[in-house]
N, C-alpha and C. Protein backbone atom coordinates (compact mmCIF):
# COMPACT_ATOMS: atom_id res chain seq x y z
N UNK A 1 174.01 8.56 19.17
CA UNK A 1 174.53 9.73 18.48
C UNK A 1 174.51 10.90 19.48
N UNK A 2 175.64 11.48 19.83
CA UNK A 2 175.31 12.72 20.43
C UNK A 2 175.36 13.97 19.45
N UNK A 3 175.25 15.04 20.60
CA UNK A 3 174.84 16.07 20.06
C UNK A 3 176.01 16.56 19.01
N UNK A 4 176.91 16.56 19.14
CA UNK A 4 178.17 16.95 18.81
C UNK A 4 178.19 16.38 17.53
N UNK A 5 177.91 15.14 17.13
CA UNK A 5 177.73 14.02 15.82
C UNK A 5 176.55 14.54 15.19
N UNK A 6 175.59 14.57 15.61
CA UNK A 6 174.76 15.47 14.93
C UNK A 6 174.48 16.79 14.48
N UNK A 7 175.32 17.48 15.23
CA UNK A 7 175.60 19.02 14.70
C UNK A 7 176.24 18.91 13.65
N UNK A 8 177.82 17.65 13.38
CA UNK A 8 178.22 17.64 12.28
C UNK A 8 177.76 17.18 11.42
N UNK A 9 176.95 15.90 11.13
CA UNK A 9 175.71 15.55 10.12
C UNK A 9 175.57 16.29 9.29
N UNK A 10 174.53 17.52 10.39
CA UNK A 10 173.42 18.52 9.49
C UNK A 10 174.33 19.51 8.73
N UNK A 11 175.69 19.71 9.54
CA UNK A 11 176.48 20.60 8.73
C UNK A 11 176.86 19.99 7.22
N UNK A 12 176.86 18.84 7.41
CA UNK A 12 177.06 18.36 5.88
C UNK A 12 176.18 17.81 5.47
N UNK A 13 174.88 17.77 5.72
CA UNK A 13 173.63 17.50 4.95
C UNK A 13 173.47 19.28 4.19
N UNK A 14 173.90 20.32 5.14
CA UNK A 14 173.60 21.43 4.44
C UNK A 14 174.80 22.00 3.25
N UNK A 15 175.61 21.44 3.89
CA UNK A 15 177.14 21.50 2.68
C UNK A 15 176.31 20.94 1.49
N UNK A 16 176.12 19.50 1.20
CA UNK A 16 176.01 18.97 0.10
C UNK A 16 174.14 19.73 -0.15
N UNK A 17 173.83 20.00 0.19
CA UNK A 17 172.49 20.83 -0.12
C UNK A 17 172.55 22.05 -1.32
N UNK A 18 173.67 22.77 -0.44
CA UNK A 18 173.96 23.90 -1.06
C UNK A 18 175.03 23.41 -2.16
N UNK A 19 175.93 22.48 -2.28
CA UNK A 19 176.84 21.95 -3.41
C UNK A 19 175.84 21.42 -4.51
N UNK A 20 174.65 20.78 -4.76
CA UNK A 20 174.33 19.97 -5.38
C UNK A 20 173.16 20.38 -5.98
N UNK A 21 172.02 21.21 -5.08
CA UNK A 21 171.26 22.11 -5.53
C UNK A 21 171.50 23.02 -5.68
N UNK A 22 172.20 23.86 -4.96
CA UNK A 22 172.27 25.01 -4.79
C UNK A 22 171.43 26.20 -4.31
N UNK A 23 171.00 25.32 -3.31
CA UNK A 23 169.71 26.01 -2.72
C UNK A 23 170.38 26.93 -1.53
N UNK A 24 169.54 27.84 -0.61
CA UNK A 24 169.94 28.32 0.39
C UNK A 24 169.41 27.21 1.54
N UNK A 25 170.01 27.65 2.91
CA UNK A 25 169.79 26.87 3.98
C UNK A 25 168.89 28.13 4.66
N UNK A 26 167.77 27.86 5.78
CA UNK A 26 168.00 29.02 6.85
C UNK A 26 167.73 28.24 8.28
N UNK A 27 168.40 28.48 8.95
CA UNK A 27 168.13 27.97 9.97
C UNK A 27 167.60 29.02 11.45
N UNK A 28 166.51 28.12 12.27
CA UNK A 28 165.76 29.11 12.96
C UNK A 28 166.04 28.32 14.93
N UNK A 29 165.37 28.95 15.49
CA UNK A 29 165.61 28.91 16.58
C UNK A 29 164.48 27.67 17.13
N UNK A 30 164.65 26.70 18.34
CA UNK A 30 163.49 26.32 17.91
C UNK A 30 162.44 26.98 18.96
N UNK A 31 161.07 26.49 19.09
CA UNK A 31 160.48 27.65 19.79
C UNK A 31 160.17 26.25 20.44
N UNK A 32 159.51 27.24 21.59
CA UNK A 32 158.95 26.80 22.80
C UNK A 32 158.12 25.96 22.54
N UNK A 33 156.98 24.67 22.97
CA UNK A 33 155.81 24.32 23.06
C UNK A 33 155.17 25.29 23.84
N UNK A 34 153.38 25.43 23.09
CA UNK A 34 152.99 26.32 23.88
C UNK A 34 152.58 25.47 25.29
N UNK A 35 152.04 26.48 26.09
CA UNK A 35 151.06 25.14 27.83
C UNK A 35 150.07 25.00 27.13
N UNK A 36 149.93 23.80 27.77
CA UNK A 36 148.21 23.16 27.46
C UNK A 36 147.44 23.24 28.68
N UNK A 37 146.42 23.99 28.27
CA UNK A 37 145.54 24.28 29.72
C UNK A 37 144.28 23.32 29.23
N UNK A 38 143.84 22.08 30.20
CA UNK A 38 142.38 21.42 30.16
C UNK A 38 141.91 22.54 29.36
N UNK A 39 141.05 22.19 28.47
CA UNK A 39 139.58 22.74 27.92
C UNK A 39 138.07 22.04 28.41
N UNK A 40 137.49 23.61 29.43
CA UNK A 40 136.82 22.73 30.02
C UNK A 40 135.36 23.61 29.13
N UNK A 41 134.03 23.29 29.03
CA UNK A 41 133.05 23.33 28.54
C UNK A 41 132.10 23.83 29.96
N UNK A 42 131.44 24.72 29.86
CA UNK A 42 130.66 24.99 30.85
C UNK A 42 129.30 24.81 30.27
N UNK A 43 128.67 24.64 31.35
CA UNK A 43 127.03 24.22 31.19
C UNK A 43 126.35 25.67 30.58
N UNK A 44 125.85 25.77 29.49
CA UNK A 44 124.58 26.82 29.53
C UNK A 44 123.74 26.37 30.18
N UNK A 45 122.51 27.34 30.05
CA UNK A 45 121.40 27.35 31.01
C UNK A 45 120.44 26.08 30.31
N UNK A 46 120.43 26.26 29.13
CA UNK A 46 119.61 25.33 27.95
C UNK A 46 120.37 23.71 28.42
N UNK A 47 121.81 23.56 28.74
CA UNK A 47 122.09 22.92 29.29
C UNK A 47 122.00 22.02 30.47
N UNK A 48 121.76 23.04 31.36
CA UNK A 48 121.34 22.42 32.67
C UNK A 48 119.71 22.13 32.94
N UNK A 49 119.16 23.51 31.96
CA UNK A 49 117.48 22.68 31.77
C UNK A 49 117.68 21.33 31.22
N UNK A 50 117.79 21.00 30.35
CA UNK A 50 118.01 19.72 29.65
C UNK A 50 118.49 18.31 30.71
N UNK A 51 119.37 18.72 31.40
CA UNK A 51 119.53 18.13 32.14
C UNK A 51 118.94 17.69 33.52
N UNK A 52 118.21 18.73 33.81
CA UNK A 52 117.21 18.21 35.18
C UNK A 52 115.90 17.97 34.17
N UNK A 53 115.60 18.24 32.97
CA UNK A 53 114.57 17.18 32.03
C UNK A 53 114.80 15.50 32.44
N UNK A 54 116.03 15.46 32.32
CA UNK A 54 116.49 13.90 31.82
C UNK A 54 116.04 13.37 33.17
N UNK A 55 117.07 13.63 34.26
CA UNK A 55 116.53 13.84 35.50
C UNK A 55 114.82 13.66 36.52
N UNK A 56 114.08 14.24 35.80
CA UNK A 56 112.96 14.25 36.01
C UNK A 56 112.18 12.76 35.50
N UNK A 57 112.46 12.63 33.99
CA UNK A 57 112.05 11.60 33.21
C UNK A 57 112.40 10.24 33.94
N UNK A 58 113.63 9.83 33.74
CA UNK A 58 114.13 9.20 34.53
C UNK A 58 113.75 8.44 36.21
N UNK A 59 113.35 10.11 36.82
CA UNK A 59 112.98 9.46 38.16
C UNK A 59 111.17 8.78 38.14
N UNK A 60 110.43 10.08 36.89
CA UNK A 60 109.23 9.51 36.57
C UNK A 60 108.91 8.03 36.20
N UNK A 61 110.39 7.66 35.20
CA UNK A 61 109.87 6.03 34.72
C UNK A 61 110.20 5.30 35.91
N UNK A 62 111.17 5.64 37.05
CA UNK A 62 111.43 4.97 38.10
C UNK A 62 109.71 4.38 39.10
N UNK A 63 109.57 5.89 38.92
CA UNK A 63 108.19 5.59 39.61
C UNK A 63 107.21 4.80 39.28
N UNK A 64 106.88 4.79 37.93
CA UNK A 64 105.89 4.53 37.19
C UNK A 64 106.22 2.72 36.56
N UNK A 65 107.50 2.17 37.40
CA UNK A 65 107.93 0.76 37.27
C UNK A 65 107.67 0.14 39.03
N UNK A 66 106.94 -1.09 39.05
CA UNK A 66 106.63 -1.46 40.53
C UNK A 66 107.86 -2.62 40.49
């Protein structure tokens, strides 16, 4: 279907719209997609403590296995 076939379609999907209901049509522009920027998450501080916790634990059970 090109564009041209489909412009006429909708013109008569909105003909018989307005013949049969009698509703209004409105038609709008279409808009842009917005950009998608990564969402990135930064470390808090509670974060990165937590994390050299794990860190620590970790290297402790390392040790503490012969």
């Amino acid at each position: 279907m090109t564009k041209d076939e489909l412009r006429a379609e909708l013109e008569r999907q909105e003909q018989r719209y307005k013949e049969v209901y009698g509703g209004e049509v409105t038609t709008y522009a279409a808009q842009p997609d917005p950009e998608r920027k990564p969402w990135r998450k930064r470390a808090t501080v509670q974060d990165q403590v937590y994390t050299q916790e794990l860190q620590k634990m970790e290297q402790e059970l390392k040790a503490d296995q012969p």
